[in-house]
C-alpha atoms as a PDB file:
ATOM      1  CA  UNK A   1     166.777 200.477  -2.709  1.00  0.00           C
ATOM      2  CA  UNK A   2     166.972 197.483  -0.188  1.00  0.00           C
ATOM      3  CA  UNK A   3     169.742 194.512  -1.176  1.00  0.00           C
ATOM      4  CA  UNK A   4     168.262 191.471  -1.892  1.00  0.00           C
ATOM      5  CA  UNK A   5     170.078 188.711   0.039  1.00  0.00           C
ATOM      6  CA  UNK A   6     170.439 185.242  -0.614  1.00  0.00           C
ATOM      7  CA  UNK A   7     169.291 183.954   2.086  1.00  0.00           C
ATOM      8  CA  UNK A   8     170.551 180.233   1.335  1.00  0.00           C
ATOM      9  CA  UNK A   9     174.279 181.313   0.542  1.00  0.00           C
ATOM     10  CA  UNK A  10     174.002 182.986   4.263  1.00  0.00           C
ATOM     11  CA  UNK A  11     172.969 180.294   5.758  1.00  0.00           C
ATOM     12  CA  UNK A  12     175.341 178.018   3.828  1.00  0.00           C
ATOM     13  CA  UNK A  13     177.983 180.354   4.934  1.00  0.00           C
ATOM     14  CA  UNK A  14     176.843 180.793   8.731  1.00  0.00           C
ATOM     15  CA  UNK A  15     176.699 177.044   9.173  1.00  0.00           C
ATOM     16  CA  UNK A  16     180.021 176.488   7.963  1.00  0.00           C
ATOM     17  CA  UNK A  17     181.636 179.175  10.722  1.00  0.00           C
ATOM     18  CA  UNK A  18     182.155 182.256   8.870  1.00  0.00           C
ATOM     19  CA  UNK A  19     181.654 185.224  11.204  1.00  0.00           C
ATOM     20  CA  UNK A  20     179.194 187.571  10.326  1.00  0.00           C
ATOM     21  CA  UNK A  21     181.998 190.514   8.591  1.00  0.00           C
ATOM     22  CA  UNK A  22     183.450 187.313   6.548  1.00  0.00           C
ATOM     23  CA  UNK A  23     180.123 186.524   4.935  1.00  0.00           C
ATOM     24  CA  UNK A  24     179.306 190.304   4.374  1.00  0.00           C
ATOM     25  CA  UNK A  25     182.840 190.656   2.767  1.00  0.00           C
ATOM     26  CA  UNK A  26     182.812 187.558   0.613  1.00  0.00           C
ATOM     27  CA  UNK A  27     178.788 188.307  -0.560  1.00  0.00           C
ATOM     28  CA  UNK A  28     179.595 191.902  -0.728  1.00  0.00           C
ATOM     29  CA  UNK A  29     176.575 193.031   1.611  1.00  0.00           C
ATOM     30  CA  UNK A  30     176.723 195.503   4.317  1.00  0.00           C
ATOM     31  CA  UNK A  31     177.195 194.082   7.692  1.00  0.00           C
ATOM     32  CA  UNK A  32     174.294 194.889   9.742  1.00  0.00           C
ATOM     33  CA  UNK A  33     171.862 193.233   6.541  1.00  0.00           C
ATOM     34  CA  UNK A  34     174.144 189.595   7.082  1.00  0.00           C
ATOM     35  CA  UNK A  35     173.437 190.279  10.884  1.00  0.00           C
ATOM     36  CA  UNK A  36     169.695 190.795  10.534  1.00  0.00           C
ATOM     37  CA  UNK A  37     169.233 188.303   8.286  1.00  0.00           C
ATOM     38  CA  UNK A  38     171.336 185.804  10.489  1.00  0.00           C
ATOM     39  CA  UNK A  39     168.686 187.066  13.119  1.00  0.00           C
ATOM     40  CA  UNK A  40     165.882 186.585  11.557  1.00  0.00           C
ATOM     41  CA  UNK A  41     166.398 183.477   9.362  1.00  0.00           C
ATOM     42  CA  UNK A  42     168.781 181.463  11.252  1.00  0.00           C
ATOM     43  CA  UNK A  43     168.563 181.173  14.917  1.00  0.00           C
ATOM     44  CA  UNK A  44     168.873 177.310  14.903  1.00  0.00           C
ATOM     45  CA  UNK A  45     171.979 176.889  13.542  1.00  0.00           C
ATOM     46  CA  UNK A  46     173.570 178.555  16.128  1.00  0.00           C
ATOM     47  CA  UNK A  47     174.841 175.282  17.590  1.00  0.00           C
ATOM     48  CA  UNK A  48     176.575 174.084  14.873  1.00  0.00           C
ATOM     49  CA  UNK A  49     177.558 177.369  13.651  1.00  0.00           C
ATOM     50  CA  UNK A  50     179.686 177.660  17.144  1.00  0.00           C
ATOM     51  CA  UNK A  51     181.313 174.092  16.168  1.00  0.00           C
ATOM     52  CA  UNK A  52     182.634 175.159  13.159  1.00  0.00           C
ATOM     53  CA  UNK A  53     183.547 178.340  14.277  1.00  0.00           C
ATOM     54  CA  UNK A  54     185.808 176.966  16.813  1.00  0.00           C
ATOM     55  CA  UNK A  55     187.055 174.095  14.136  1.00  0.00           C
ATOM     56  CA  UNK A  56     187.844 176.905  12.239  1.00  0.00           C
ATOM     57  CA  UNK A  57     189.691 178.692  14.661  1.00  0.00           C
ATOM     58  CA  UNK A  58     191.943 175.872  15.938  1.00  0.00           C
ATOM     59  CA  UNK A  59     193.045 174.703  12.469  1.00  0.00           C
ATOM     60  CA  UNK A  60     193.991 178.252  11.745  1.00  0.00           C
ATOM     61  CA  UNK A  61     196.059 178.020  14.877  1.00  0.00           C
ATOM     62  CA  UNK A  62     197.239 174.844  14.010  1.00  0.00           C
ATOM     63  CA  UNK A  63     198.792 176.483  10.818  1.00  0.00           C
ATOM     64  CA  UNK A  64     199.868 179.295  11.824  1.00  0.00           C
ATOM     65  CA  UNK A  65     201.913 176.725  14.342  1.00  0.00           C
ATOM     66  CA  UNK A  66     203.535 174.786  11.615  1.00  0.00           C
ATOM     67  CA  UNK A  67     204.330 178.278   9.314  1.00  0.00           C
ATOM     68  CA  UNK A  68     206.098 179.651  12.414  1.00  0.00           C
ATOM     69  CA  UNK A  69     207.646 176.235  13.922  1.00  0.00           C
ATOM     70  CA  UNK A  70     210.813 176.635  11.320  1.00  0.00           C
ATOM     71  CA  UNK A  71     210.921 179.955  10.906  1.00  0.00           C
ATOM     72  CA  UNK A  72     209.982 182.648  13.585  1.00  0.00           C
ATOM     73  CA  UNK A  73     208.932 185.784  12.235  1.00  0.00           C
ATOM     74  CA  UNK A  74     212.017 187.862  13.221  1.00  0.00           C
ATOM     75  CA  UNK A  75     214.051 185.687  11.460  1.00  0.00           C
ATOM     76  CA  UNK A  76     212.250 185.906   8.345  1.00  0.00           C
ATOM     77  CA  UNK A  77     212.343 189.694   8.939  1.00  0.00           C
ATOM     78  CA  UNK A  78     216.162 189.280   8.892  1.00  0.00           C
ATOM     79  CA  UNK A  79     216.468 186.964   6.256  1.00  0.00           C
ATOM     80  CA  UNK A  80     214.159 188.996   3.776  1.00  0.00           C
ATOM     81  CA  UNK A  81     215.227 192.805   4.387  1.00  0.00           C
ATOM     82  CA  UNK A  82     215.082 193.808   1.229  1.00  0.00           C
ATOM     83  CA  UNK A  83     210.544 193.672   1.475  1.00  0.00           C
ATOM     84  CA  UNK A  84     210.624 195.632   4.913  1.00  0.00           C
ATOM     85  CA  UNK A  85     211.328 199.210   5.965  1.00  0.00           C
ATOM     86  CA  UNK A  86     211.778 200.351   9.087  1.00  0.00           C
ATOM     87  CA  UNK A  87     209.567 203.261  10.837  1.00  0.00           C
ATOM     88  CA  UNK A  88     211.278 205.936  12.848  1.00  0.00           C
ATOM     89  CA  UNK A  89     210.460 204.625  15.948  1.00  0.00           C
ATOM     90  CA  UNK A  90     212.322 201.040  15.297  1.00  0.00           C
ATOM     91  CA  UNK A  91     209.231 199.024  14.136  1.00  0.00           C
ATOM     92  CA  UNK A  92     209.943 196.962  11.204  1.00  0.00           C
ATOM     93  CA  UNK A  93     206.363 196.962   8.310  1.00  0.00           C
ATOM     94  CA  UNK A  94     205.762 195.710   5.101  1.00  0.00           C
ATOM     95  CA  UNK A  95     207.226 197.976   2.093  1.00  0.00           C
ATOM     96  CA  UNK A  96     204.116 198.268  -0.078  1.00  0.00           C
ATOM     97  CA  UNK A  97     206.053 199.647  -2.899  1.00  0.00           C
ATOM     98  CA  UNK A  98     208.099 196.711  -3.022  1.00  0.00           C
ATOM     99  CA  UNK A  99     205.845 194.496  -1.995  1.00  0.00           C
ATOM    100  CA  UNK A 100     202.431 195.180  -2.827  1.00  0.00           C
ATOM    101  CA  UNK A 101     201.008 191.595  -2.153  1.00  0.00           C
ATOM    102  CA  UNK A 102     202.292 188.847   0.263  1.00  0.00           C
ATOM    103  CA  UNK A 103     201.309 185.301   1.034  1.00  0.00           C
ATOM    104  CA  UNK A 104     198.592 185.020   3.998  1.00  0.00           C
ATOM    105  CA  UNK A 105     202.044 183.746   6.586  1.00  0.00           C
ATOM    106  CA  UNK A 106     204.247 186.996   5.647  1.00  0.00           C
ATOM    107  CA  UNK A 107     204.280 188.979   8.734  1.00  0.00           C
ATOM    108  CA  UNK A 108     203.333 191.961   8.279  1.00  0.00           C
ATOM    109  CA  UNK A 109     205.193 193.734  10.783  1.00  0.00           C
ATOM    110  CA  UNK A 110     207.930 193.895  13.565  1.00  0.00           C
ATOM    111  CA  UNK A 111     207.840 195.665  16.929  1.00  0.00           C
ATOM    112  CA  UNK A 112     210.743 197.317  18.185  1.00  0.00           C
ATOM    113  CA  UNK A 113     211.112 195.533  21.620  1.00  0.00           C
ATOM    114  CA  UNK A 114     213.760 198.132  23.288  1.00  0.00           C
ATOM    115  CA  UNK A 115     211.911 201.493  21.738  1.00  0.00           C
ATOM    116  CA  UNK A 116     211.185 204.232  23.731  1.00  0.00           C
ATOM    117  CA  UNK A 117     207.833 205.150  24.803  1.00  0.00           C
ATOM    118  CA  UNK A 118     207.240 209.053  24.707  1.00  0.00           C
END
């Protein structure tokens, strides 16, 4: 049985930057049926689709910036131990047991900058 997609929420979506594996996550449809019907529906919003992309983009970067400008991510690392383990090879991740959900800035892991490559 073929999904029926709403084609305005799409397009709604599409216009405002989404990529095409946001709008399938947040609608719940497969991939390739938000990439077809992106292809077939909406070819001219592609202009201002790529504007809001980008504005999307650069205000992420913008703060991810100011969540990192205080605090760097190894010394949150250091400062918050007791969330993290630490992998054989020196790399610092997420506990999931004690921390099953973190905010969006956590980060998520820590590379080991003097391991040993095998």
């Amino acid at each position: 049985m073929k999904a029926i997609v709403d084609k305005k929420q799409v397009e709604n979506l599409y216009i405002e930057g989404l990529t095409v594996p946001e709008i399938a996550r947040k609608l719940n449809y497969k991939s390739d049926t938000v990439k077809k019907c992106i292809q077939r529906n909406f070819g001219w919003p592609k202009g201002s689709h790529r504007i809001a992309l980008t504005q999307r983009r650069e205000i992420v970067k913008a703060v991810n910036y100011q969540a990192n400008r205080y605090m760097g991510d190894s010394t949150f690392v250091k400062k918050n131990r007791s969330i993290y383990k630490t992998k054989p090879n020196g790399d610092t991740v997420i506990n999931k047991e004690v921390a099953p959900v973190v905010t969006w800035d956590t980060p998520r892991r820590l590379d080991n900058e003097n391991k040993v490559k095998l």
